[in-house]
N, C-alpha and C. Protein backbone atom coordinates (compact mmCIF):
# COMPACT_ATOMS: atom_id res chain seq x y z
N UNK A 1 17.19 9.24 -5.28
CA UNK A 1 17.04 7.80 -5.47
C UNK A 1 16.17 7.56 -6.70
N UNK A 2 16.60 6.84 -7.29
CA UNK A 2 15.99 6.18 -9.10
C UNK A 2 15.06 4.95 -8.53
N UNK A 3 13.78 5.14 -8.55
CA UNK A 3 13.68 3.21 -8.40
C UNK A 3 13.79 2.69 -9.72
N UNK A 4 14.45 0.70 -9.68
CA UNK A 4 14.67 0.51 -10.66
C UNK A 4 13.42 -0.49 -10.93
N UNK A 5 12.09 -0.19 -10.48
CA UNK A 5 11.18 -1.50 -10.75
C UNK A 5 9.53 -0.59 -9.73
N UNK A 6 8.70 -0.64 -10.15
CA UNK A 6 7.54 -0.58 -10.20
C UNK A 6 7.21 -0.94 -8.94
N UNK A 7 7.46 0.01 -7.75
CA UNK A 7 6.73 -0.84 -6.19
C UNK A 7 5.35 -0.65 -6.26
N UNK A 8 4.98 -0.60 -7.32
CA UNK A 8 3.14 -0.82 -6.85
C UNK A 8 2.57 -2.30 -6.88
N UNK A 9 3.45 -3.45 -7.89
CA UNK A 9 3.70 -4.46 -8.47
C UNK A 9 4.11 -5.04 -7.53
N UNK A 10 5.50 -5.08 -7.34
CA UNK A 10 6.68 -5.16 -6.72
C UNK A 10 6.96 -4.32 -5.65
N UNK A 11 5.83 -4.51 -4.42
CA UNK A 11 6.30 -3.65 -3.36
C UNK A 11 6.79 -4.89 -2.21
N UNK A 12 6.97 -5.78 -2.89
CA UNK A 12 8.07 -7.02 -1.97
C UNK A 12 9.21 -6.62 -1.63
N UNK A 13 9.44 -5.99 -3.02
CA UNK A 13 11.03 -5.45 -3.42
C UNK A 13 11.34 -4.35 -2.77
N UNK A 14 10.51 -3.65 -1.88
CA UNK A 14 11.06 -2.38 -1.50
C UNK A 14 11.85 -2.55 -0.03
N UNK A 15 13.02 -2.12 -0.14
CA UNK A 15 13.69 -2.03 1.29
C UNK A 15 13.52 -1.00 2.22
N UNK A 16 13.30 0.59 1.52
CA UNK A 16 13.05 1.90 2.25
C UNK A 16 11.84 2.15 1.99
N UNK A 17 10.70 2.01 2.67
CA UNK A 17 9.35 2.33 2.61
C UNK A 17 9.20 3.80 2.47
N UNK A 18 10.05 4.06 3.48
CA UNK A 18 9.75 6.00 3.61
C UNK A 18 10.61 6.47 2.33
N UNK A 19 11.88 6.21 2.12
CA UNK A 19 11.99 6.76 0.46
C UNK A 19 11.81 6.65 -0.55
N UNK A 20 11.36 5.43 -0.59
CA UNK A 20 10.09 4.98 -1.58
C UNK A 20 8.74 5.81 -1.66
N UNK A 21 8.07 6.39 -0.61
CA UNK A 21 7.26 7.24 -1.11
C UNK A 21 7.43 8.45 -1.41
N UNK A 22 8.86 8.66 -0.47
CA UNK A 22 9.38 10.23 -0.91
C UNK A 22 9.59 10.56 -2.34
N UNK A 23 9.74 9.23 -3.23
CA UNK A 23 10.27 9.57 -4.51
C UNK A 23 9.11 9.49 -5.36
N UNK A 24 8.30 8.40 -4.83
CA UNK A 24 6.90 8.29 -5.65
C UNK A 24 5.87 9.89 -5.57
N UNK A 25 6.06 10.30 -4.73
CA UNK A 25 5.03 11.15 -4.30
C UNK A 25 5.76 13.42 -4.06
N UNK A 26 7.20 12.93 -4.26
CA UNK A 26 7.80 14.10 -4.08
C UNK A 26 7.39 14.88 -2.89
N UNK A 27 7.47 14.15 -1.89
CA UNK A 27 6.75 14.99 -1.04
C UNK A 27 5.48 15.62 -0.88
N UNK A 28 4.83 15.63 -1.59
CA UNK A 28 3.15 15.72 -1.75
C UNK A 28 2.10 14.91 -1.11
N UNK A 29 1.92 15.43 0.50
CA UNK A 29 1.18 15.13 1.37
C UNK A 29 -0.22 14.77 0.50
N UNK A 30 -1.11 15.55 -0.39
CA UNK A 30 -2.10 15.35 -0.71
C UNK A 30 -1.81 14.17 -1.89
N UNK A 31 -0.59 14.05 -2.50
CA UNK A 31 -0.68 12.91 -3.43
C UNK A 31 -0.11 11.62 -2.78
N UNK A 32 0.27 11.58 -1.41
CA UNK A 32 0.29 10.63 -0.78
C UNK A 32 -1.54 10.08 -0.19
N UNK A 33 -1.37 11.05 0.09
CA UNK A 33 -3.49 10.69 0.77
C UNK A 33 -4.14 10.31 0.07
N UNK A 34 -4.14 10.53 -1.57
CA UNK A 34 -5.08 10.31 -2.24
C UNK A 34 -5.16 8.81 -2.80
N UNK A 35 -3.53 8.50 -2.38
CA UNK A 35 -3.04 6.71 -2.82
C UNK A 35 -4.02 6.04 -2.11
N UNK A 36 -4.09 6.41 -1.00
CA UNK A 36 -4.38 5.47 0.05
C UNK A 36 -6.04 5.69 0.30
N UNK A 37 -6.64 6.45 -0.42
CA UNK A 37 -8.20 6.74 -0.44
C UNK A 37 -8.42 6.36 -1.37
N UNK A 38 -7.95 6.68 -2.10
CA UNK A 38 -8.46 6.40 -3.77
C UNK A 38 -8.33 5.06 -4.08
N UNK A 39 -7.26 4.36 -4.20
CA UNK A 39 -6.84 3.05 -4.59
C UNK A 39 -7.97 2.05 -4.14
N UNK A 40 -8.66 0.99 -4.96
CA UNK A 40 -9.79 -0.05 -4.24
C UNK A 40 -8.76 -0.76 -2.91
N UNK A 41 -9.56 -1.03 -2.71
CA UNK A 41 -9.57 -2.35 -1.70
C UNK A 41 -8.61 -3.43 -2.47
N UNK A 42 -9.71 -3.70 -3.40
CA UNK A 42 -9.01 -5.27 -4.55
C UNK A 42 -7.94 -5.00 -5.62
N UNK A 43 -7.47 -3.79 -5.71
CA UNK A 43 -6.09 -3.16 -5.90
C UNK A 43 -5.19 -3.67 -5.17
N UNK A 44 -5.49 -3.16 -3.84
CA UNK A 44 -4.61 -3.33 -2.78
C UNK A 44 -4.58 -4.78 -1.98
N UNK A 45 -5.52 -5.40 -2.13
CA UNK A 45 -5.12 -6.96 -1.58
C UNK A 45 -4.44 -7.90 -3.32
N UNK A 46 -4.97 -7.62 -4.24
CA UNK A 46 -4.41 -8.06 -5.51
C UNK A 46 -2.43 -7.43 -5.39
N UNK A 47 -2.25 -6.27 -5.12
CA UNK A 47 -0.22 -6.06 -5.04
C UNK A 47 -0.31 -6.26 -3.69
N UNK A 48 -1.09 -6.26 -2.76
CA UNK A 48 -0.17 -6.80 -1.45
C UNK A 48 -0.33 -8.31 -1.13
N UNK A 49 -0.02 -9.43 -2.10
CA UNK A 49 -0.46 -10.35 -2.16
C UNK A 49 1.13 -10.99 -1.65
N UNK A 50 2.39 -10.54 -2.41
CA UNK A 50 3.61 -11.01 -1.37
C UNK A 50 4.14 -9.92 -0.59
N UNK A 51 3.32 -8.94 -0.21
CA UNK A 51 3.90 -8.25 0.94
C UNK A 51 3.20 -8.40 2.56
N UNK A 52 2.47 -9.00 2.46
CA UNK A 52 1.16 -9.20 3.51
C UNK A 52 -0.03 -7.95 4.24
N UNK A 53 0.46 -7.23 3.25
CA UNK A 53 -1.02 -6.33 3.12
C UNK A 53 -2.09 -7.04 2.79
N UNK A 54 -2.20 -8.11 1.92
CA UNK A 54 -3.47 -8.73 1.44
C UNK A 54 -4.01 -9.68 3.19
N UNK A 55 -3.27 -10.06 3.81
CA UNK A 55 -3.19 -10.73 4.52
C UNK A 55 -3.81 -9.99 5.82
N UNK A 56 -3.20 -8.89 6.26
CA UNK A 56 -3.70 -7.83 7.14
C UNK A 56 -4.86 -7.33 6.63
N UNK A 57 -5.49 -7.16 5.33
CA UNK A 57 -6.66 -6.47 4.84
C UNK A 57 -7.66 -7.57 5.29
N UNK A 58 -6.79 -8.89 5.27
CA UNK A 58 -8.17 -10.09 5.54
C UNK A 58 -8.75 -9.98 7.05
N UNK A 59 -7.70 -9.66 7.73
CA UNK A 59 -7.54 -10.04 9.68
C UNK A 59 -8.41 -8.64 9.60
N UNK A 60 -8.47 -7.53 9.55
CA UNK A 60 -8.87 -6.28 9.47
C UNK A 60 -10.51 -6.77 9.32
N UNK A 61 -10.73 -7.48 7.89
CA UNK A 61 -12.29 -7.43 7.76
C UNK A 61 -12.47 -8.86 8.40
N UNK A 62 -11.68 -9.42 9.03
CA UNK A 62 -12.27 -10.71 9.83
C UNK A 62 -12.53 -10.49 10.85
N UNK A 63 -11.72 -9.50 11.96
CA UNK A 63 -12.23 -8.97 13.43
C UNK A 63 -12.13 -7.84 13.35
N UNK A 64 -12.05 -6.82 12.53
CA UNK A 64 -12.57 -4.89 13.29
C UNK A 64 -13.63 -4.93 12.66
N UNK A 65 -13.86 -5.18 11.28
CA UNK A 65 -15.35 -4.91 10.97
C UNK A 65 -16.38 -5.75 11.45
N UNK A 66 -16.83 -6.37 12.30
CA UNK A 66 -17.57 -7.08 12.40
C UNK A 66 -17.64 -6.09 14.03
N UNK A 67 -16.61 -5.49 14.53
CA UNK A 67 -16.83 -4.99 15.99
C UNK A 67 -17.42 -3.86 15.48
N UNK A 68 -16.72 -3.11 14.70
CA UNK A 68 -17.90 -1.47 14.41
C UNK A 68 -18.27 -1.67 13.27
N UNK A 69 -19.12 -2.88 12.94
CA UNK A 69 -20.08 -2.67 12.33
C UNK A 69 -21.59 -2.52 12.79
């Protein structure tokens, strides 16, 4: 699979989540992990702004962090 557009941007646009990372990441468990550690916070609510990651990052620090904090 070719993607034809930038799902880091444009992860609205993605229909196959799982082969979408298969292609981003070639199978590379550690270069999948490191997306998701490494990348800020305000990365990730700034492109998940029409996918509703930004939205879940809010509910997340509106009721879990406040319980284990």
């Amino acid at each position: 699979m070719k993607l034809k557009f930038d799902p880091r941007t444009r992860s609205h646009e993605v229909r196959d989540p799982k082969r979408t990372l298969l292609e981003l990441t070639q199978g590379d468990r550690e270069r999948e992990r490191s997306c998701w550690l490494d990348t800020s916070l305000e990365t990730l609510r700034h492109r998940g702004a029409d996918n509703g990651l930004a939205d879940f990052l809010g509910e997340v620090r509106l009721r879990l962090v406040p319980v284990v904090a």
